[in-house]
C-alpha atoms as a PDB file:
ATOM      1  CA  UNK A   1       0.000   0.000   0.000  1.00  0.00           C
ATOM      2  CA  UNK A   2       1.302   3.180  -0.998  1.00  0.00           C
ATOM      3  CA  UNK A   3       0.277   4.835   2.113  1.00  0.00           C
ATOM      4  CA  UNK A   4       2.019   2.544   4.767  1.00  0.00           C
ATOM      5  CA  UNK A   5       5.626   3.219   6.006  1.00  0.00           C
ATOM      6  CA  UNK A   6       7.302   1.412   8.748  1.00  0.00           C
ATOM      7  CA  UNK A   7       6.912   3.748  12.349  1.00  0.00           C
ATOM      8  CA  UNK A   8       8.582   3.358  15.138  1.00  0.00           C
ATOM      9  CA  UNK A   9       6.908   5.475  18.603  1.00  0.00           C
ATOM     10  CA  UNK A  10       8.792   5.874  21.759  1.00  0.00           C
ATOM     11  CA  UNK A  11       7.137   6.408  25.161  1.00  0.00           C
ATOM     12  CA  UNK A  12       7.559   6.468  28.693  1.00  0.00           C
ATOM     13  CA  UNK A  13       5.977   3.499  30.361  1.00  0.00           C
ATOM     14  CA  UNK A  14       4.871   5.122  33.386  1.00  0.00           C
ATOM     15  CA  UNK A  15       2.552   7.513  31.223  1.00  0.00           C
ATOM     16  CA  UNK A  16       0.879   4.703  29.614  1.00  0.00           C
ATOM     17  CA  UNK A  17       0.170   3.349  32.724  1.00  0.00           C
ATOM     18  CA  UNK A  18      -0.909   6.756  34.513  1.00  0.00           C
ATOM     19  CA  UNK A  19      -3.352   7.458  31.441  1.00  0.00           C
ATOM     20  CA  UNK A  20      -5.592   4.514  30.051  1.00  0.00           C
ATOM     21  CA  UNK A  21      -6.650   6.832  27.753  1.00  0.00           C
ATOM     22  CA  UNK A  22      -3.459   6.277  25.850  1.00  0.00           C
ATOM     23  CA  UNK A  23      -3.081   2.577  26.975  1.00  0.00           C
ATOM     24  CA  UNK A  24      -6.274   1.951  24.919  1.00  0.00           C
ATOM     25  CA  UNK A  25      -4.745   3.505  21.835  1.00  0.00           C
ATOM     26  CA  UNK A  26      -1.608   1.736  22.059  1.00  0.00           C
ATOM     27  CA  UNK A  27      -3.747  -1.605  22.828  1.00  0.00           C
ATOM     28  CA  UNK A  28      -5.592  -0.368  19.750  1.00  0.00           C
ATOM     29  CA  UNK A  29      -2.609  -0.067  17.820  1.00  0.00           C
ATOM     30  CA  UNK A  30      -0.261  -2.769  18.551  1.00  0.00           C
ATOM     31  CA  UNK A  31      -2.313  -5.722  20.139  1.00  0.00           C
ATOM     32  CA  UNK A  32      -4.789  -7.699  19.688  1.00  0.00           C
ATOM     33  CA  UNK A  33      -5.870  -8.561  23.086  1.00  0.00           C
ATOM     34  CA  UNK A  34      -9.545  -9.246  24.011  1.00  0.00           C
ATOM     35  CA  UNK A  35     -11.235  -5.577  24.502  1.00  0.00           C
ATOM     36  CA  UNK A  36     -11.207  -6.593  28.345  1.00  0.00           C
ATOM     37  CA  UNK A  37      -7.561  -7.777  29.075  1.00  0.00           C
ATOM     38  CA  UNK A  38      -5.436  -5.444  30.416  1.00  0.00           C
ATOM     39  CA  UNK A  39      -2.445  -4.258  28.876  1.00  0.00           C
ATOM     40  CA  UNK A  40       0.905  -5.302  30.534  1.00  0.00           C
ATOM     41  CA  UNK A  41       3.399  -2.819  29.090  1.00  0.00           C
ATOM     42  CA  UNK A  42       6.138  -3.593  31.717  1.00  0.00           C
ATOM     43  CA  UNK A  43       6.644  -6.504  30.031  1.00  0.00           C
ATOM     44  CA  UNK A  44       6.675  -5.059  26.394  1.00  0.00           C
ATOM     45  CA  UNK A  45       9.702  -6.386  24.249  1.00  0.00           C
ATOM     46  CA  UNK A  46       9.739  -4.255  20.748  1.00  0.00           C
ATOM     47  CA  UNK A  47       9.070  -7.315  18.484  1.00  0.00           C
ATOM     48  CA  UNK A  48      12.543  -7.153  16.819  1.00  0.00           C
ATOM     49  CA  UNK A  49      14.800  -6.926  19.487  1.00  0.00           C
ATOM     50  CA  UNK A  50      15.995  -9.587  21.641  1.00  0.00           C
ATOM     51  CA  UNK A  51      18.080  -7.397  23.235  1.00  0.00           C
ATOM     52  CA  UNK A  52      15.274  -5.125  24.825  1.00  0.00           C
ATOM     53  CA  UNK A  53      15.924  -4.471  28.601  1.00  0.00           C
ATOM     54  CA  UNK A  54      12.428  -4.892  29.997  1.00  0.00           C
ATOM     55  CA  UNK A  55      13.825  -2.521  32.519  1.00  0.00           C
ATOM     56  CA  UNK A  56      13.905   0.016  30.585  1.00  0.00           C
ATOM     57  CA  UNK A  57      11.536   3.355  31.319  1.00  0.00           C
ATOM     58  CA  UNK A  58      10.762   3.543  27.469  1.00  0.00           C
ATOM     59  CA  UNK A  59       8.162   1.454  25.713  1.00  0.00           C
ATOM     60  CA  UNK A  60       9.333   1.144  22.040  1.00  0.00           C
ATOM     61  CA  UNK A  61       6.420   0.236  19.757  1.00  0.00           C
ATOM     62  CA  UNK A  62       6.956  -0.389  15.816  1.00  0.00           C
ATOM     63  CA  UNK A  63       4.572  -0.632  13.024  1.00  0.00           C
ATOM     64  CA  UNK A  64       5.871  -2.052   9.588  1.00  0.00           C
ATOM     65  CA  UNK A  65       2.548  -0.353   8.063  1.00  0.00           C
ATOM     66  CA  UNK A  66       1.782   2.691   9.918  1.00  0.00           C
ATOM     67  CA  UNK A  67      -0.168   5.075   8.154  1.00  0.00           C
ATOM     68  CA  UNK A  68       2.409   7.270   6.582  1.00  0.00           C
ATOM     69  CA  UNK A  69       4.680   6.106   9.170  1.00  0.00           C
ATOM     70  CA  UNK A  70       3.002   7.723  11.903  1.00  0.00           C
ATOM     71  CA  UNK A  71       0.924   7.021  14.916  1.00  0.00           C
ATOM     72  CA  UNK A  72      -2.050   9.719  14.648  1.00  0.00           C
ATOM     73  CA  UNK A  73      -4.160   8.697  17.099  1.00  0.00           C
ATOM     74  CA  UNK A  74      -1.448   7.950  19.884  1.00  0.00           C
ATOM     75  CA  UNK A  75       0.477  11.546  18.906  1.00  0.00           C
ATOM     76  CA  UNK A  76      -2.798  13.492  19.878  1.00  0.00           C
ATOM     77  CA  UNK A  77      -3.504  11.931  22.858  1.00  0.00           C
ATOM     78  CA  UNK A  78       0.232  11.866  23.943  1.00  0.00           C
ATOM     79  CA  UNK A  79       0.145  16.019  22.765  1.00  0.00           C
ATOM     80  CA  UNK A  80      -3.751  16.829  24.432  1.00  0.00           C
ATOM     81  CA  UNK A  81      -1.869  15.158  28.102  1.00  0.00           C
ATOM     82  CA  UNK A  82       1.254  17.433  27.508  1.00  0.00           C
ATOM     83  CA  UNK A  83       3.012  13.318  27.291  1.00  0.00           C
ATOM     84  CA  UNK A  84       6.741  13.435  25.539  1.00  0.00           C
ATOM     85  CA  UNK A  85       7.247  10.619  22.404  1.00  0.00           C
ATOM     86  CA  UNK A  86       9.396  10.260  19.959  1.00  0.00           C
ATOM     87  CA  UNK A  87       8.716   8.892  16.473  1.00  0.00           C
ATOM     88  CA  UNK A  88      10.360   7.904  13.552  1.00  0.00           C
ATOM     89  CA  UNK A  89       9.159   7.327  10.152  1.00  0.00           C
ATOM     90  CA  UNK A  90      10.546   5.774   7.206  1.00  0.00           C
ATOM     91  CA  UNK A  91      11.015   7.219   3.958  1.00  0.00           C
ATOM     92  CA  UNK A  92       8.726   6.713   1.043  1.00  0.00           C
ATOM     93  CA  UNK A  93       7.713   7.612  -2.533  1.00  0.00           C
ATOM     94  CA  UNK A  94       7.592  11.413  -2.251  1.00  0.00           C
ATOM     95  CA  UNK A  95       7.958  11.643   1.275  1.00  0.00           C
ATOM     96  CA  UNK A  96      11.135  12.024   3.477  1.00  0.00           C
ATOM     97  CA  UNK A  97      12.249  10.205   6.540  1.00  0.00           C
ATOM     98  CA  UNK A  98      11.074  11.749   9.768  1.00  0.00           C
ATOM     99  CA  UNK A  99      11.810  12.066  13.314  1.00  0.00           C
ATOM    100  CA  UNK A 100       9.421  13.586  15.836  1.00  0.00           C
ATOM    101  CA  UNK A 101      10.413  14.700  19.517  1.00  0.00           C
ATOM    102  CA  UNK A 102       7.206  16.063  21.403  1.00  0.00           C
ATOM    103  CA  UNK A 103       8.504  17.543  24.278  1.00  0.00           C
ATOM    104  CA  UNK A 104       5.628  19.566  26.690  1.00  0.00           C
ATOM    105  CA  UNK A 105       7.817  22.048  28.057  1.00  0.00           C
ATOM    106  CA  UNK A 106       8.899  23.721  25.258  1.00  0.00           C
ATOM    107  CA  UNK A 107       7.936  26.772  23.876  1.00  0.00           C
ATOM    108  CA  UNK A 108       6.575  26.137  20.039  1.00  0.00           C
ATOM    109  CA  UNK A 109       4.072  23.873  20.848  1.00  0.00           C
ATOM    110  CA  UNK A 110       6.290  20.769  21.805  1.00  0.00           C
ATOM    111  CA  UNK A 111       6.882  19.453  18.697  1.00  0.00           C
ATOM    112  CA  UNK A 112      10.453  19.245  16.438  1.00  0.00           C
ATOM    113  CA  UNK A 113      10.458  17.794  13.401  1.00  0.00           C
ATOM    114  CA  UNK A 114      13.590  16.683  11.758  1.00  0.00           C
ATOM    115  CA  UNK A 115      14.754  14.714   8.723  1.00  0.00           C
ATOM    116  CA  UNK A 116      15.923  11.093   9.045  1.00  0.00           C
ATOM    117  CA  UNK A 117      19.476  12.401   9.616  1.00  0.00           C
ATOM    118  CA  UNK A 118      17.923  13.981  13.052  1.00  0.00           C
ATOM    119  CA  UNK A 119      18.911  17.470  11.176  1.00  0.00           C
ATOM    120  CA  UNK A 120      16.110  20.265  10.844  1.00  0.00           C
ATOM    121  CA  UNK A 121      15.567  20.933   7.068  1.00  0.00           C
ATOM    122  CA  UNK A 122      15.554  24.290   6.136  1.00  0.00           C
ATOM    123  CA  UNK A 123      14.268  25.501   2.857  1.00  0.00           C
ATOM    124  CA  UNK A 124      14.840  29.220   0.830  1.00  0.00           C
ATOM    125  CA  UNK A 125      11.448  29.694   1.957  1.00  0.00           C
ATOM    126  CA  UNK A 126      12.851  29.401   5.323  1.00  0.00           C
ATOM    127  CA  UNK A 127      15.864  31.248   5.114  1.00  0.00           C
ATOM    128  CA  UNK A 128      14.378  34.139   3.460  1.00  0.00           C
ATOM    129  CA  UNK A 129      11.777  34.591   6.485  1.00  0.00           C
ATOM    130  CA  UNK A 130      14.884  34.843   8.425  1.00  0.00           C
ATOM    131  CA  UNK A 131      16.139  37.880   6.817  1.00  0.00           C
ATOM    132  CA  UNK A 132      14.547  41.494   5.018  1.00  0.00           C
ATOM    133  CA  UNK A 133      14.751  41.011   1.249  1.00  0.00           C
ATOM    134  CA  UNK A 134      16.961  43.523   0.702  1.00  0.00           C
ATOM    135  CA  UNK A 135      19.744  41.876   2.625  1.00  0.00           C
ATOM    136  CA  UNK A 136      18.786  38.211   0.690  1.00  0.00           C
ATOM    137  CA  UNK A 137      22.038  38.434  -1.427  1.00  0.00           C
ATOM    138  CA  UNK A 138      24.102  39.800   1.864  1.00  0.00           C
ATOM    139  CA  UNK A 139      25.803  36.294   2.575  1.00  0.00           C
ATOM    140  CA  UNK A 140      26.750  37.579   5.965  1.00  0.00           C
ATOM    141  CA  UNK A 141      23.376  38.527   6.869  1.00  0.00           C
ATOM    142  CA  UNK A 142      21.893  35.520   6.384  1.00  0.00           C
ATOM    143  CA  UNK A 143      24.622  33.741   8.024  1.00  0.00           C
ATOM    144  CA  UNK A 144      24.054  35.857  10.917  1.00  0.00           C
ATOM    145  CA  UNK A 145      20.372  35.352  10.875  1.00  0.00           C
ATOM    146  CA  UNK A 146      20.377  31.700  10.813  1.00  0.00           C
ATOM    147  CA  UNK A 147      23.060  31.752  13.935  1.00  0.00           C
ATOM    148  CA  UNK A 148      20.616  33.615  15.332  1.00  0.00           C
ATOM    149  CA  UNK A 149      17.742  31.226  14.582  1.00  0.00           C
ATOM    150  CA  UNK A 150      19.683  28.309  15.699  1.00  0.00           C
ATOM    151  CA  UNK A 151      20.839  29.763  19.042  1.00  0.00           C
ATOM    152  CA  UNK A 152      17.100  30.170  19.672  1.00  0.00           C
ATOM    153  CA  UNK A 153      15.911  26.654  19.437  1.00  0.00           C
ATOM    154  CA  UNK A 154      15.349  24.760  22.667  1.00  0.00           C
ATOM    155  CA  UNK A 155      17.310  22.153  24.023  1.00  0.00           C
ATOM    156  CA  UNK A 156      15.524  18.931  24.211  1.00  0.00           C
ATOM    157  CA  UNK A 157      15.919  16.439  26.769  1.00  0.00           C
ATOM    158  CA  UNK A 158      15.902  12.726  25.916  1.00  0.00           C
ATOM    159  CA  UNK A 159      12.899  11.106  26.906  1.00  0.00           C
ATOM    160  CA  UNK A 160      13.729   9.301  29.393  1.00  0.00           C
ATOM    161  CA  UNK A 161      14.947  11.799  31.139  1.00  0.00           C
ATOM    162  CA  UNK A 162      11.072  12.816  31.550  1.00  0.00           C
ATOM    163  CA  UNK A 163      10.454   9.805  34.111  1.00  0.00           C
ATOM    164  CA  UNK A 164       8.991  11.235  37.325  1.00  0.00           C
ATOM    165  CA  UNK A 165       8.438  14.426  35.140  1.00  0.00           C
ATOM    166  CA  UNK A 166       5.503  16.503  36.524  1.00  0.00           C
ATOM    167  CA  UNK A 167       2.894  16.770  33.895  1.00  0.00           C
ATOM    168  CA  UNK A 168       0.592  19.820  33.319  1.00  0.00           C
ATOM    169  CA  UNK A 169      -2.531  19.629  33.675  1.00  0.00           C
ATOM    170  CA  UNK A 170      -5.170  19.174  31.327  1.00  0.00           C
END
């Protein structure tokens, strides 16, 4: 199916457990359990890794045929309970590798969306926002514009650093 790209989602255990809300969408999504059996995430091995500490804070889930590679319903409810993932989706046809860190407690909305290299890709669209058109073909300004744009992004913590992480509410 043109349409389904492998996706990988990252999340903390302890939020799947603190909000069955998103334990039914990830039951949804990646079991098929009986509508009443509870879901035991504690003991979730990613199904391609033997090496998967079931220690681990982090619940790793991965879909083969995710819908573009992505995870729509989980993201929402994840983003709507200020909950941090991470997400990775392959490349495809006309679209580009992905990677997704949702983070609650920064300022843009949470969410920063790199290529499959974990770089940001910036397009002359971009760059030209960054700068007044008359200084466009000023090398130096842009340069110095950009430096400026990328000493403004936040710095993201890896997710499991978010374990114990006090939640806003909702």
């Amino acid at each position: 199916m043109a349409d389904r790209y492998c996706g990988t989602i990252e999340i903390l255990k302890s939020d799947i457990r603190r909000y069955p809300e998103l334990a039914e969408a990830v039951k949804e999504e990646f079991y098929t359990l009986p509508a009443d059996a509870p879901l035991d995430v504690d003991n979730h091995v990613p199904d391609d890794d033997d090496n998967w500490d079931k220690n681990h804070p982090i619940a790793c889930f991965k879909d083969e045929e995710a819908c573009y590679g992505y995870f729509e319903n989980i993201e929402n409810i994840c983003k709507s309970l200020h909950v941090p993932f991470d997400r990775w989706s392959a490349a495809a046809y006309a679209f580009k590798e992905e990677t997704v860190y949702f983070r609650p407690d920064i300022d843009n909305g949470g969410e920063i969306v790199c290529n499959g290299y974990g770089e940001r890709e910036f397009t002359e669209e971009f760059l030209r926002s960054l700068v007044d058109e008359e200084d466009w073909n000023d090398d130096i300004a842009v340069a110095a514009a950009f430096r400026d744009f990328l000493n403004s992004l936040p710095n993201i913590r890896l997710l499991e650093e978010y374990e114990g992480y006090m939640h806003k509410e909702k």
